[in-house]
PDB file of N, CA and C in Angstrom:
ATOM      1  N   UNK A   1      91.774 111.657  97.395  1.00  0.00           N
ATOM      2  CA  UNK A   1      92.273 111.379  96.068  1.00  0.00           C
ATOM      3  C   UNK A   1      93.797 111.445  96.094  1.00  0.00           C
ATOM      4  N   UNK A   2      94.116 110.250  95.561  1.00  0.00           N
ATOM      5  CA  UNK A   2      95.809 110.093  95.074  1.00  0.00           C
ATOM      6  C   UNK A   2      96.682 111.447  94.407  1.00  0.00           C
ATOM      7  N   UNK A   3      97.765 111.994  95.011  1.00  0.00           N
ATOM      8  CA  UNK A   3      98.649 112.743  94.174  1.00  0.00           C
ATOM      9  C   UNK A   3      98.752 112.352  92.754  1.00  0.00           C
ATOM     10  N   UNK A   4      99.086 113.080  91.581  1.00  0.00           N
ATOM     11  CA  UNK A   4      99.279 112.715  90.743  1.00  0.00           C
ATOM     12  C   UNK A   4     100.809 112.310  90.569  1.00  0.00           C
ATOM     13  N   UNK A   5     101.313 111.345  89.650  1.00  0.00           N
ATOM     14  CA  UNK A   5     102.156 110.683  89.626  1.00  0.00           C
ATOM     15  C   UNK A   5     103.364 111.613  88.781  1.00  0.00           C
ATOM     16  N   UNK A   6     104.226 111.378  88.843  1.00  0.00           N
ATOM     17  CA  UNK A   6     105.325 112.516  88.447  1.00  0.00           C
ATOM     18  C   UNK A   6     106.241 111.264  87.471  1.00  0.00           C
ATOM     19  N   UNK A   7     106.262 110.037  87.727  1.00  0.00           N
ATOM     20  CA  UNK A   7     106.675 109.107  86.540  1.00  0.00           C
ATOM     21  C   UNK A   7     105.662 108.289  86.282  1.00  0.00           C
ATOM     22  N   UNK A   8     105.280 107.708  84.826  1.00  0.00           N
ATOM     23  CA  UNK A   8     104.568 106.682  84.293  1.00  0.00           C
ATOM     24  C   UNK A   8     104.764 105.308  84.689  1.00  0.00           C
ATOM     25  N   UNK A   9     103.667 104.915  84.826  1.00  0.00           N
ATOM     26  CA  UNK A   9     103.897 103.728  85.034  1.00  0.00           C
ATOM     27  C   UNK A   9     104.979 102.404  84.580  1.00  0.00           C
ATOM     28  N   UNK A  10     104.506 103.100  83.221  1.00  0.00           N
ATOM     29  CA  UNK A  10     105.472 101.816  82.337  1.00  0.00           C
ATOM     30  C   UNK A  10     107.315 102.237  82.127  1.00  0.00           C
ATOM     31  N   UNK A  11     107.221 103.747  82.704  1.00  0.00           N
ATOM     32  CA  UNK A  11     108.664 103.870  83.013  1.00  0.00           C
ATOM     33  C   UNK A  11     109.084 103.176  84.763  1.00  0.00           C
ATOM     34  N   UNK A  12     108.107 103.346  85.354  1.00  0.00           N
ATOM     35  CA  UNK A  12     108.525 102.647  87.120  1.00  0.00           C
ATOM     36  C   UNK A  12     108.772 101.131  86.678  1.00  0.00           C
ATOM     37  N   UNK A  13     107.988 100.135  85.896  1.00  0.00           N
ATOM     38  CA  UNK A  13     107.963  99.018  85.504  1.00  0.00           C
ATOM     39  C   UNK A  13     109.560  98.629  84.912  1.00  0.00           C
ATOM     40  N   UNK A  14     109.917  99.367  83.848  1.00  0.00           N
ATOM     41  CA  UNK A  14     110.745  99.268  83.261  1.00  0.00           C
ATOM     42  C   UNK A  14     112.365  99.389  83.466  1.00  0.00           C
ATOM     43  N   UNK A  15     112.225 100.707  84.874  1.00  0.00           N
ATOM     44  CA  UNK A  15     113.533 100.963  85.540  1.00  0.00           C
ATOM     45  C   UNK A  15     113.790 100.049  86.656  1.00  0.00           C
ATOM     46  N   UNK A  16     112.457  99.424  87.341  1.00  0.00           N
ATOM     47  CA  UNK A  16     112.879  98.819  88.950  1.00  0.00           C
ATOM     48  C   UNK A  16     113.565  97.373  88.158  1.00  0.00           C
ATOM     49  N   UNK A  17     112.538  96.852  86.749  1.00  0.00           N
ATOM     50  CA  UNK A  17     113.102  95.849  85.968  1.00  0.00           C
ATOM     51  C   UNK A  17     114.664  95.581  85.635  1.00  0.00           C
ATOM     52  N   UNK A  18     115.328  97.091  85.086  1.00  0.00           N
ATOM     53  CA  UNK A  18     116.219  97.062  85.062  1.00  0.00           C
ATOM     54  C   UNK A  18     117.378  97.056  85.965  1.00  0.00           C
ATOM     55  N   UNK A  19     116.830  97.426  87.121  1.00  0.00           N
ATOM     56  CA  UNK A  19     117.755  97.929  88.312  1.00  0.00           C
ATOM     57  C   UNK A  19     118.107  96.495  89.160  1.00  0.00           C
ATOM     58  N   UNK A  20     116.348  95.416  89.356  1.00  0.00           N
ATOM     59  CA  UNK A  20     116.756  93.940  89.737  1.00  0.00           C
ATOM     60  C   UNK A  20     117.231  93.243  88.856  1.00  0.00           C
ATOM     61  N   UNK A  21     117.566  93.530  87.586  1.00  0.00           N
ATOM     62  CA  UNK A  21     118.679  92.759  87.111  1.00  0.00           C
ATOM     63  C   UNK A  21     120.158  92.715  86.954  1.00  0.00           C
ATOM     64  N   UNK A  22     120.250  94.281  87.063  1.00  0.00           N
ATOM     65  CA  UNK A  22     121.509  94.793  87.197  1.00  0.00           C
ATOM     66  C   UNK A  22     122.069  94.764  88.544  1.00  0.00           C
ATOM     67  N   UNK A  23     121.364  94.295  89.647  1.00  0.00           N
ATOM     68  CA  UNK A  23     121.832  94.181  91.125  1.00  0.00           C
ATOM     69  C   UNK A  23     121.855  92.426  91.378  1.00  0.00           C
ATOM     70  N   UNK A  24     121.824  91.474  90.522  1.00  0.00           N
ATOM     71  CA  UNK A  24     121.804  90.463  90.339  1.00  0.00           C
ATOM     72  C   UNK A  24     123.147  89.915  90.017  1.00  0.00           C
ATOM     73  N   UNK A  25     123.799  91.054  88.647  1.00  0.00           N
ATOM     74  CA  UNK A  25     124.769  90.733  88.437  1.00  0.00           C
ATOM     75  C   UNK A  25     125.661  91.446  89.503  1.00  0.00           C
ATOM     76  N   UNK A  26     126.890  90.266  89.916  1.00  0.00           N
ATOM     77  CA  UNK A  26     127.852  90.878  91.075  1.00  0.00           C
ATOM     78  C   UNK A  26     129.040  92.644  90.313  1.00  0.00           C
ATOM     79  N   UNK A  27     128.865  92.234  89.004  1.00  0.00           N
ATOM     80  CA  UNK A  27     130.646  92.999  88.590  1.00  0.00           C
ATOM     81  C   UNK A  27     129.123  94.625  87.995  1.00  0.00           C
ATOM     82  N   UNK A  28     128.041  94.646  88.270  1.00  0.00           N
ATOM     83  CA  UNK A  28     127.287  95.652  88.146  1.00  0.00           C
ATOM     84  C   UNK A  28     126.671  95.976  88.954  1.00  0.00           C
ATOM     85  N   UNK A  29     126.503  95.620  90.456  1.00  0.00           N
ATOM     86  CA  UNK A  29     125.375  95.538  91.872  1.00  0.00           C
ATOM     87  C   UNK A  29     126.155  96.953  92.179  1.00  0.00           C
ATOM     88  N   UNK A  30     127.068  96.852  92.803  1.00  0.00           N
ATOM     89  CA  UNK A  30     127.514  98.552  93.042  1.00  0.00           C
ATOM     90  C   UNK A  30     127.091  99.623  91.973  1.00  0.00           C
ATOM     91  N   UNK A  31     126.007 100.472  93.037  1.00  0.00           N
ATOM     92  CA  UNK A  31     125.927 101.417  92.154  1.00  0.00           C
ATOM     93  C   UNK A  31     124.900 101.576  91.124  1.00  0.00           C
ATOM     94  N   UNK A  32     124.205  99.953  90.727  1.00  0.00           N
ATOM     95  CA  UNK A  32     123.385 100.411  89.792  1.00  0.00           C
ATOM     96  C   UNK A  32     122.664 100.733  89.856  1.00  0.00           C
ATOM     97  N   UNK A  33     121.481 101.196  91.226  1.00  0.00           N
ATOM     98  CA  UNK A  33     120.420 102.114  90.895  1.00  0.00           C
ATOM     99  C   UNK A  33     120.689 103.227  90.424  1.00  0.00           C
ATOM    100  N   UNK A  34     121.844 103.788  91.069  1.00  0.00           N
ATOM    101  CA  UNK A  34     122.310 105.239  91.055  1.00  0.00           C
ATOM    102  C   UNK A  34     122.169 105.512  89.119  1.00  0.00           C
ATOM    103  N   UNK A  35     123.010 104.253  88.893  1.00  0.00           N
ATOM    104  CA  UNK A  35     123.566 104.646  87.265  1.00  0.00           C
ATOM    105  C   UNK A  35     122.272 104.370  86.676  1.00  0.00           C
ATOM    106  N   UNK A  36     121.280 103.628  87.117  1.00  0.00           N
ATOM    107  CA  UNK A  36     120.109 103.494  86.037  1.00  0.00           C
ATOM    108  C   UNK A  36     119.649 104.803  86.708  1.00  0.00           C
ATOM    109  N   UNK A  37     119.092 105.080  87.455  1.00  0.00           N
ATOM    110  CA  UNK A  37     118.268 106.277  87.385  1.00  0.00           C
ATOM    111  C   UNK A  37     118.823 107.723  86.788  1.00  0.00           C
ATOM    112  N   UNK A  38     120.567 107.855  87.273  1.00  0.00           N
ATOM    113  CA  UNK A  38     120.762 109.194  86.110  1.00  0.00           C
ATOM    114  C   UNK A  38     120.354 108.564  84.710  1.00  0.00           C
ATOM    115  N   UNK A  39     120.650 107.447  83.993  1.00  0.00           N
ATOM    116  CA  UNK A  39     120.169 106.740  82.913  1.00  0.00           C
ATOM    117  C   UNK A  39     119.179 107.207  82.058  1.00  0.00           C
ATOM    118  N   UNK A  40     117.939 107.578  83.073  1.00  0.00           N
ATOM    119  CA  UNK A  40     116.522 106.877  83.137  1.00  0.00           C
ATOM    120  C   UNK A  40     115.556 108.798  83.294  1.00  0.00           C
ATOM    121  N   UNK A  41     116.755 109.493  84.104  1.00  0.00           N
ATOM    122  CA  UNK A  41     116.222 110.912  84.395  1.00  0.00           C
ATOM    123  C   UNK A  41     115.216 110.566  85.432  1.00  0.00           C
ATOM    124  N   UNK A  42     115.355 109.874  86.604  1.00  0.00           N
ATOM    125  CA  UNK A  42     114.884 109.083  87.776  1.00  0.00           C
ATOM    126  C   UNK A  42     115.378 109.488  89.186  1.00  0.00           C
ATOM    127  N   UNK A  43     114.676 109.799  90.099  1.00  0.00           N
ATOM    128  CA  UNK A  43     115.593 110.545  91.620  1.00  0.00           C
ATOM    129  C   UNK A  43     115.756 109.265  91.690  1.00  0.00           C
ATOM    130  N   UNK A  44     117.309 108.989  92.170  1.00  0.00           N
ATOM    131  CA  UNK A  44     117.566 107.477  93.135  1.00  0.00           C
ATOM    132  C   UNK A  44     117.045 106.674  93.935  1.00  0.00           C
ATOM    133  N   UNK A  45     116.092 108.175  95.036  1.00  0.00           N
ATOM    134  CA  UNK A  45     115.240 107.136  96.099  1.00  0.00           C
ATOM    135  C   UNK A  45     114.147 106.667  95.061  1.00  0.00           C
ATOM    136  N   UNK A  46     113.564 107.534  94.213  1.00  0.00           N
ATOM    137  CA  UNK A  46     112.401 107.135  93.691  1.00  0.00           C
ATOM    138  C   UNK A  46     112.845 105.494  93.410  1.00  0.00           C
ATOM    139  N   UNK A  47     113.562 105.240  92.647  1.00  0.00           N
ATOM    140  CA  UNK A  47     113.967 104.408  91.944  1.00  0.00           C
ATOM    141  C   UNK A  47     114.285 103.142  92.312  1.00  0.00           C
ATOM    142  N   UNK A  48     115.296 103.783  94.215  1.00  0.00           N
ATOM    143  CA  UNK A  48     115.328 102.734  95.773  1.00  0.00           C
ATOM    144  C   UNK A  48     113.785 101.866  95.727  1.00  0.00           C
ATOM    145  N   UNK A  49     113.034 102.888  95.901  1.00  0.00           N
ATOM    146  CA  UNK A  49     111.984 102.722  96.376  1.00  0.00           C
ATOM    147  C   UNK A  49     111.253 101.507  95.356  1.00  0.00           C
ATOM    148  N   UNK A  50     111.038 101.876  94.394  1.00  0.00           N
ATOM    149  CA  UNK A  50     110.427 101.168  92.968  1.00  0.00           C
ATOM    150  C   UNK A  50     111.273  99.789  93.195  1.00  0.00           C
ATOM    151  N   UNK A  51     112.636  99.426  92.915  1.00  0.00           N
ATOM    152  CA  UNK A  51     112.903  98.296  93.152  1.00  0.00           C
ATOM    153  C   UNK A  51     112.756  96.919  94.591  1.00  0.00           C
ATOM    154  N   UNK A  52     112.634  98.144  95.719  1.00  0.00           N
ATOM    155  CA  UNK A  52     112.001  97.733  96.879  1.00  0.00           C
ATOM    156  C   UNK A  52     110.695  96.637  96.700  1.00  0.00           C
ATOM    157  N   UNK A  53     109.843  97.398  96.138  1.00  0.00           N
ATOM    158  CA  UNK A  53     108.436  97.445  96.252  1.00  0.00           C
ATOM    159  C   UNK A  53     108.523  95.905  94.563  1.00  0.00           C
ATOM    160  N   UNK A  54     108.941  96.241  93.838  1.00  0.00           N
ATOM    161  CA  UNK A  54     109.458  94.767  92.996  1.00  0.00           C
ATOM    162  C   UNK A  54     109.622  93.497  93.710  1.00  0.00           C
ATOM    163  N   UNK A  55     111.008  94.027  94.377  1.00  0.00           N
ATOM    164  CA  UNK A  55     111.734  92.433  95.177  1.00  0.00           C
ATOM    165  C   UNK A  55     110.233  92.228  96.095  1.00  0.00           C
ATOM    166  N   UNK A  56     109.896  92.721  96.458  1.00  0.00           N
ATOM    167  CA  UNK A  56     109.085  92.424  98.108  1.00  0.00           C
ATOM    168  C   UNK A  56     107.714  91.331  96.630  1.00  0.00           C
ATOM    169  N   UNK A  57     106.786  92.620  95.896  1.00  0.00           N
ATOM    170  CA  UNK A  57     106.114  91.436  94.598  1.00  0.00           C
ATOM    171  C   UNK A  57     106.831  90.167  94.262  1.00  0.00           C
ATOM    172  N   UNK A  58     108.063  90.053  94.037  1.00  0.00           N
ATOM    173  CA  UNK A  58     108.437  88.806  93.524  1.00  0.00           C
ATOM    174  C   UNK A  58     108.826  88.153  94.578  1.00  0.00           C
ATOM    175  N   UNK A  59     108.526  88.255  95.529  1.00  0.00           N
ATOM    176  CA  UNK A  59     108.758  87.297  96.725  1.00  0.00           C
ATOM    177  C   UNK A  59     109.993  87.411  97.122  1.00  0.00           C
ATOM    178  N   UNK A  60     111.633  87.905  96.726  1.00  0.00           N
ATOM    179  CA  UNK A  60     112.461  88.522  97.679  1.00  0.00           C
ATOM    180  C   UNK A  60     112.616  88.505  98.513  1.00  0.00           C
ATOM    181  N   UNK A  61     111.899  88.858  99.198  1.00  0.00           N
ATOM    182  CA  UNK A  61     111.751  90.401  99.648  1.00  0.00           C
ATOM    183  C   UNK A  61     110.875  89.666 101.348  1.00  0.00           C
ATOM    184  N   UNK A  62     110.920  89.473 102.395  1.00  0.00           N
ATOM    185  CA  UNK A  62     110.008  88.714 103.499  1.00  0.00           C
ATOM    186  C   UNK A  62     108.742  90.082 103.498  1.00  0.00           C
ATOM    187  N   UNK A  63     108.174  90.662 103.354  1.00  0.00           N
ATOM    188  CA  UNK A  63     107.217  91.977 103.577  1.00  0.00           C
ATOM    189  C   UNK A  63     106.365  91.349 102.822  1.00  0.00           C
ATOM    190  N   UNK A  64     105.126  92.162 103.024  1.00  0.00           N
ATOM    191  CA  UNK A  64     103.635  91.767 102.278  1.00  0.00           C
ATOM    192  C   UNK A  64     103.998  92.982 100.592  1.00  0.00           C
ATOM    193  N   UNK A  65     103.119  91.665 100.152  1.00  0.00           N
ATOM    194  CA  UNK A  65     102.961  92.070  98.432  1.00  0.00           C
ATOM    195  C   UNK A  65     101.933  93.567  98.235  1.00  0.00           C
ATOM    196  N   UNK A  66     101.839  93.925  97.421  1.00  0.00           N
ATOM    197  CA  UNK A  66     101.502  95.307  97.053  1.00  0.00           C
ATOM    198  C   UNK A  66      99.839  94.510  96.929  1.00  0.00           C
ATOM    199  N   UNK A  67      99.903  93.550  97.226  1.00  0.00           N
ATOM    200  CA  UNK A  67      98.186  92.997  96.772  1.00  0.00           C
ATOM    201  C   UNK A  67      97.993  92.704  97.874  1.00  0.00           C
ATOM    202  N   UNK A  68      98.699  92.278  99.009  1.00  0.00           N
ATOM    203  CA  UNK A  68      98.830  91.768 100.286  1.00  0.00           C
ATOM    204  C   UNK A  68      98.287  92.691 100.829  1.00  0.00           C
ATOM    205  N   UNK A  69      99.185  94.282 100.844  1.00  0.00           N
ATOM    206  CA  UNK A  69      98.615  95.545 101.357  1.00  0.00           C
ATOM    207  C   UNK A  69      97.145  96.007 100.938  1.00  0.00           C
ATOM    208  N   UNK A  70      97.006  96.121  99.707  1.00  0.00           N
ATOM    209  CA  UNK A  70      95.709  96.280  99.295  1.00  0.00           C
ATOM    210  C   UNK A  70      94.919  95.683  99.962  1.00  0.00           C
ATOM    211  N   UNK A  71      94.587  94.789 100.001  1.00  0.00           N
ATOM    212  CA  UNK A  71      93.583  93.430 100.388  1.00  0.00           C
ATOM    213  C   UNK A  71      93.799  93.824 102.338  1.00  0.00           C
ATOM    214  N   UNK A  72      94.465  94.417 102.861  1.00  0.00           N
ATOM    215  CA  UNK A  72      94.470  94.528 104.307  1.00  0.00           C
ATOM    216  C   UNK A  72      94.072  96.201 104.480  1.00  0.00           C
ATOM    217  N   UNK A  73      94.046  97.085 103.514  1.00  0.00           N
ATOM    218  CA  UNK A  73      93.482  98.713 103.583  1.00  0.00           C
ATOM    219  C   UNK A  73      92.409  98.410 103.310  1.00  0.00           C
ATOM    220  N   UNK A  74      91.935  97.347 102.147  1.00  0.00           N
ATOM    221  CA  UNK A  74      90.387  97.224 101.778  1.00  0.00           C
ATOM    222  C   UNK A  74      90.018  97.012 102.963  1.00  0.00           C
ATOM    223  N   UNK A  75      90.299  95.856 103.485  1.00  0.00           N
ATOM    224  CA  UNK A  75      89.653  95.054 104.852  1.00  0.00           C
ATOM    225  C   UNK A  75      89.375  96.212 106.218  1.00  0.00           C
ATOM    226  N   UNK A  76      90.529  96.573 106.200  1.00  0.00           N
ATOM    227  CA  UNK A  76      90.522  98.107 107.600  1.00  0.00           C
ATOM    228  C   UNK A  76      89.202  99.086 107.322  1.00  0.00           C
ATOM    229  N   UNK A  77      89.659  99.533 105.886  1.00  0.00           N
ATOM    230  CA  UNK A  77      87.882 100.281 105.336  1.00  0.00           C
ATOM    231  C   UNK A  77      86.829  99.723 105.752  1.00  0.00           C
ATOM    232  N   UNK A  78      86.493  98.580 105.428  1.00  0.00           N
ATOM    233  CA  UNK A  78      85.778  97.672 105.955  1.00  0.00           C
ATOM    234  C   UNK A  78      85.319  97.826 107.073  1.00  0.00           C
ATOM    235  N   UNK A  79      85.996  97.303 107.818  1.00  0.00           N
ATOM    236  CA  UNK A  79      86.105  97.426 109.822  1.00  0.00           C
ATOM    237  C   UNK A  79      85.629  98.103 110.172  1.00  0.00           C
ATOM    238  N   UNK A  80      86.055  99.654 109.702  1.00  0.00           N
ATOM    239  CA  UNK A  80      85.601 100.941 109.985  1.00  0.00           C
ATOM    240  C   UNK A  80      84.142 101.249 109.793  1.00  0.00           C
ATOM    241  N   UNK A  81      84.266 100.616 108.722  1.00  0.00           N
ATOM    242  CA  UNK A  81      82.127 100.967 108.053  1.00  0.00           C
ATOM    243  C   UNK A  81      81.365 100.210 109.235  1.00  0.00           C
ATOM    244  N   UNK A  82      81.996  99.408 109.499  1.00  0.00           N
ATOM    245  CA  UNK A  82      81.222  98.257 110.468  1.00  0.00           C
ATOM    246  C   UNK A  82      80.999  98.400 111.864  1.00  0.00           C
ATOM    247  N   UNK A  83      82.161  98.953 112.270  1.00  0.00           N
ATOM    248  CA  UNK A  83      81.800  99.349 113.474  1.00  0.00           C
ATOM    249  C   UNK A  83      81.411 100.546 113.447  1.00  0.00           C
ATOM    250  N   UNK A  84      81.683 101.802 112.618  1.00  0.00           N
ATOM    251  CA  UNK A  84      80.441 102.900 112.397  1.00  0.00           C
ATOM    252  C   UNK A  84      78.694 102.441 112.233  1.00  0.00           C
ATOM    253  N   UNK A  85      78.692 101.158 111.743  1.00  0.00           N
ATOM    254  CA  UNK A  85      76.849 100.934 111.651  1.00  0.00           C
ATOM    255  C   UNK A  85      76.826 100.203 113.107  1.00  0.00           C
ATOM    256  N   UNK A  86      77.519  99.748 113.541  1.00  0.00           N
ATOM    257  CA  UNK A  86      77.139  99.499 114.974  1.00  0.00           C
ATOM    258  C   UNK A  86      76.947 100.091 116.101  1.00  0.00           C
ATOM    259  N   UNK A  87      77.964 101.141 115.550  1.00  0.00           N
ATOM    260  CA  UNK A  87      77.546 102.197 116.654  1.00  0.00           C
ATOM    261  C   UNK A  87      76.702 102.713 116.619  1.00  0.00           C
ATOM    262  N   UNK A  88      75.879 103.063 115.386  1.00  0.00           N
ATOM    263  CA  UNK A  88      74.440 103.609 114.951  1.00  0.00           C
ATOM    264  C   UNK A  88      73.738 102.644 115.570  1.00  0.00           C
ATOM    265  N   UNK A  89      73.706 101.500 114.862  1.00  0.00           N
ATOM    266  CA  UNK A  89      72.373 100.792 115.783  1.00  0.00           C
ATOM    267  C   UNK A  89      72.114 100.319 116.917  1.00  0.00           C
ATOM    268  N   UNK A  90      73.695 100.502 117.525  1.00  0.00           N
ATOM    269  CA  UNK A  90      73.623 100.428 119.275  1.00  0.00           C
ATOM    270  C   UNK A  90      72.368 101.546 119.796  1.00  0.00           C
ATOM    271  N   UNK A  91      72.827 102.823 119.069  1.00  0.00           N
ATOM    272  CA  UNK A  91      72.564 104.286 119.546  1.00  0.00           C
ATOM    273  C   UNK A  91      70.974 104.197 119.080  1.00  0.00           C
ATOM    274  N   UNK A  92      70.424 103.643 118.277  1.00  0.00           N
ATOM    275  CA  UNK A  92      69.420 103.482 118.013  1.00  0.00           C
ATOM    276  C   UNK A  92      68.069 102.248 118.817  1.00  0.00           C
ATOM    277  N   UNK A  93      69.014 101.346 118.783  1.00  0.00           N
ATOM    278  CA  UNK A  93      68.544 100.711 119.876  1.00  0.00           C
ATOM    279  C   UNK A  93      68.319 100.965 121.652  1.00  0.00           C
ATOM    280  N   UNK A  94      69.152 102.154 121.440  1.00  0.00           N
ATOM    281  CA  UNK A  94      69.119 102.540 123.388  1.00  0.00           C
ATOM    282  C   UNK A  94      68.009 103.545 123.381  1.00  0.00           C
ATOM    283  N   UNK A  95      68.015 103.802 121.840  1.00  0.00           N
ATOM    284  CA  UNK A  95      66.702 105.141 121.934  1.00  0.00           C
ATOM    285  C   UNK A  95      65.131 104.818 121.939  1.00  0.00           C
ATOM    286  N   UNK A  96      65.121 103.314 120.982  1.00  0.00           N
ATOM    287  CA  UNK A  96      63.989 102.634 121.269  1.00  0.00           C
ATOM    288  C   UNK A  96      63.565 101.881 122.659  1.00  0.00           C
ATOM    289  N   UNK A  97      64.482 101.545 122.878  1.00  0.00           N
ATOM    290  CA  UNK A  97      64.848 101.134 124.283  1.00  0.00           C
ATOM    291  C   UNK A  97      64.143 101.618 125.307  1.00  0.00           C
ATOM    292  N   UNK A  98      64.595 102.895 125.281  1.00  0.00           N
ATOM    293  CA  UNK A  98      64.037 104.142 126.497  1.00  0.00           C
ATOM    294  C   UNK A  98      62.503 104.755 125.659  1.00  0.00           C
ATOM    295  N   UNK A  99      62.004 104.942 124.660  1.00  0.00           N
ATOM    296  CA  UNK A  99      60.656 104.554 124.117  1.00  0.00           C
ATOM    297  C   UNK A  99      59.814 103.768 124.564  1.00  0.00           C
ATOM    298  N   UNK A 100      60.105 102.688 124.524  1.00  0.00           N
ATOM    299  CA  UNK A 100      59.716 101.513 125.217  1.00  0.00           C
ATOM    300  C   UNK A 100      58.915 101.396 126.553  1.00  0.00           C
ATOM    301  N   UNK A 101      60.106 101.830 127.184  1.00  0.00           N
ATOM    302  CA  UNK A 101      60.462 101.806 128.465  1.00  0.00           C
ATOM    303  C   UNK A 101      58.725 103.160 129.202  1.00  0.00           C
ATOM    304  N   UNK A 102      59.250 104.013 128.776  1.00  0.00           N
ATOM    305  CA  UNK A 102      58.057 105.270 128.756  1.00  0.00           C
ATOM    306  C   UNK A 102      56.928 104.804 128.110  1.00  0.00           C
ATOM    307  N   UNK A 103      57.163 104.251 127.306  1.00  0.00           N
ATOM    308  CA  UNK A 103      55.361 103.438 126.348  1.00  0.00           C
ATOM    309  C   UNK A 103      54.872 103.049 128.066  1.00  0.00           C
ATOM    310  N   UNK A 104      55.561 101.757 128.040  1.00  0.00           N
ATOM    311  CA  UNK A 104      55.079 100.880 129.161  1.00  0.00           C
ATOM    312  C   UNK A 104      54.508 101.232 130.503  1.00  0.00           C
ATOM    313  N   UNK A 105      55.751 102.383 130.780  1.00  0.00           N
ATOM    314  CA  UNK A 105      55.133 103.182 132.087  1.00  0.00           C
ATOM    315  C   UNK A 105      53.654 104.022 132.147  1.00  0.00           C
ATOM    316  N   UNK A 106      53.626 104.708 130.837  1.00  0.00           N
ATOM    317  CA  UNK A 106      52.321 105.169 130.287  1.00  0.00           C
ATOM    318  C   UNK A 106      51.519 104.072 130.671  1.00  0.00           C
ATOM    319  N   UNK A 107      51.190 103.220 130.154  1.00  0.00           N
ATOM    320  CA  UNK A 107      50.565 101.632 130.109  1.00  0.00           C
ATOM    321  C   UNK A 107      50.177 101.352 131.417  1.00  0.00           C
ATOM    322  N   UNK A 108      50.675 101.364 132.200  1.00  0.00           N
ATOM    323  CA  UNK A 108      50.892 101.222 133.719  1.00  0.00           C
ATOM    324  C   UNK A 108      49.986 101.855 134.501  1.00  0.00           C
ATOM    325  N   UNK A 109      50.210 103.036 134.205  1.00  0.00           N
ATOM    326  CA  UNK A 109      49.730 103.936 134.606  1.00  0.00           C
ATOM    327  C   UNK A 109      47.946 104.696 133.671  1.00  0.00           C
ATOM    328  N   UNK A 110      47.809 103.565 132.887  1.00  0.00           N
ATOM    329  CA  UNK A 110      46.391 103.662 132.192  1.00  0.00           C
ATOM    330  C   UNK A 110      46.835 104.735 131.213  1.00  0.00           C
ATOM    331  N   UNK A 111      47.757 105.241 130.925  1.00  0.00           N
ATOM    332  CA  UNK A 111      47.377 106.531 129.936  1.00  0.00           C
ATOM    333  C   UNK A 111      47.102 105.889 128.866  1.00  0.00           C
ATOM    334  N   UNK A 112      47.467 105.332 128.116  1.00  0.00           N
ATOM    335  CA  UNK A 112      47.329 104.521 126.933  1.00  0.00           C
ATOM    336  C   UNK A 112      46.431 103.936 126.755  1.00  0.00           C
ATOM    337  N   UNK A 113      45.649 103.216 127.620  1.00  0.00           N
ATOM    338  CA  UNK A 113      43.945 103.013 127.403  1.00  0.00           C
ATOM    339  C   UNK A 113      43.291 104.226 126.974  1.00  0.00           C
ATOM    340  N   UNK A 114      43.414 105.319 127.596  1.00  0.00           N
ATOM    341  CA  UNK A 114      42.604 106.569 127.446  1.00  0.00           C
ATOM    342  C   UNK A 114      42.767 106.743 125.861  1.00  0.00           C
ATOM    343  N   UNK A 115      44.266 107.044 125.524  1.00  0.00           N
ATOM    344  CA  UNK A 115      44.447 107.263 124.215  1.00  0.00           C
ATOM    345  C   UNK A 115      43.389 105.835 123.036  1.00  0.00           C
ATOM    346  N   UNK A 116      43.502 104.809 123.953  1.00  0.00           N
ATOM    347  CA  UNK A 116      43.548 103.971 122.777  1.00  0.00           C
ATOM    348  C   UNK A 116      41.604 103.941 122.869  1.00  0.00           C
ATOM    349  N   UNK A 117      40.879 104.583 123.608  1.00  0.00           N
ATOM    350  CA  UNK A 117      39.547 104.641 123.989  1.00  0.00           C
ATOM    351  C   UNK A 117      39.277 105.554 122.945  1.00  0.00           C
ATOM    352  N   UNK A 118      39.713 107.279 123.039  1.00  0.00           N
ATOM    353  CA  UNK A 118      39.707 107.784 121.853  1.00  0.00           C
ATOM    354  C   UNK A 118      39.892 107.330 120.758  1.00  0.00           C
ATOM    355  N   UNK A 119      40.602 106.573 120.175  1.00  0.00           N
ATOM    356  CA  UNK A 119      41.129 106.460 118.935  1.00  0.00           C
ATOM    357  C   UNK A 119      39.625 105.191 118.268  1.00  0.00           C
ATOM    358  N   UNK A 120      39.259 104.281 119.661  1.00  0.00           N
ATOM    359  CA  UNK A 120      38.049 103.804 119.072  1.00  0.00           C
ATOM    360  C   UNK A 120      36.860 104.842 118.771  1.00  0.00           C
ATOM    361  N   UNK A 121      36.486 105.468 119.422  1.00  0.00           N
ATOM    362  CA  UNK A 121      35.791 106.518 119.262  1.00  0.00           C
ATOM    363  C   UNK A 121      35.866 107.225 118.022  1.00  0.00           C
ATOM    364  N   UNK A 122      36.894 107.645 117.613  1.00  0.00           N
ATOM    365  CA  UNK A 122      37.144 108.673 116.405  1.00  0.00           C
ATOM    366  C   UNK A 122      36.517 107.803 115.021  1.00  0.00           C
ATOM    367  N   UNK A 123      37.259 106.405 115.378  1.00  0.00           N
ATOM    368  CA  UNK A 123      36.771 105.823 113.839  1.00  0.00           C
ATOM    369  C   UNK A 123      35.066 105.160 113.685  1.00  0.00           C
ATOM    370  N   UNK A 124      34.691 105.485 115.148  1.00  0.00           N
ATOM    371  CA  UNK A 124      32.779 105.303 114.794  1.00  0.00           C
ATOM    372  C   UNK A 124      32.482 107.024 113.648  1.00  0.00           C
TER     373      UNK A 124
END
């Protein structure tokens, strides 16, 4: 489970908003995260960070989108489940496998008639 969040959403929305516009303009780019986040009552990196993660969404930015990432952690989860059931039914299959394997030799070796002689027997 996720940490809990220490700013709201619609304040992260609202400051990275303000910060890519204010770094847009040239005679306000110096400096303005700094000044929006004392602004805003915002740590700077937080704020670095938040406008980062903006530019890269609005295409900016060359890095994968915050949906980009999602959609590639879903997928890894994924992977993981998958090759965990494979490894089960590998492991399951080597066990029937060697079942098998001992059935047959039984078989071979007549035991399994005997059994299967009884078993007619029982149901007269």
């Amino acid at each position: 489970m996720a940490a809990p969040r220490k700013y709201p959403d619609e304040l992260r929305e609202r400051a990275a908003r303000l910060a890519v516009e204010a770094r847009r303009d040239p005679t306000s780019a110096s400096g303005a995260i700094k000044r929006i986040a004392d602004q805003l009552g915002v740590h700077p990196e937080a704020l670095r960070t938040w406008v980062k993660q903006a530019e890269t969404d609005q295409g900016a930015r060359p890095t994968a989108t915050s949906t980009d990432a999602a959609r590639v952690a879903e997928l890894e989860r994924e992977v993981r489940e998958l090759r965990r059931a494979n490894q089960i039914l590998k492991s399951a299959a080597s066990f029937f496998a060697a079942e098998l394997c001992a059935t047959r030799r039984r078989v071979d070796r007549g035991g399994v008639r005997d059994l299967s002689r009884w078993a007619v027997a029982a149901a007269w």
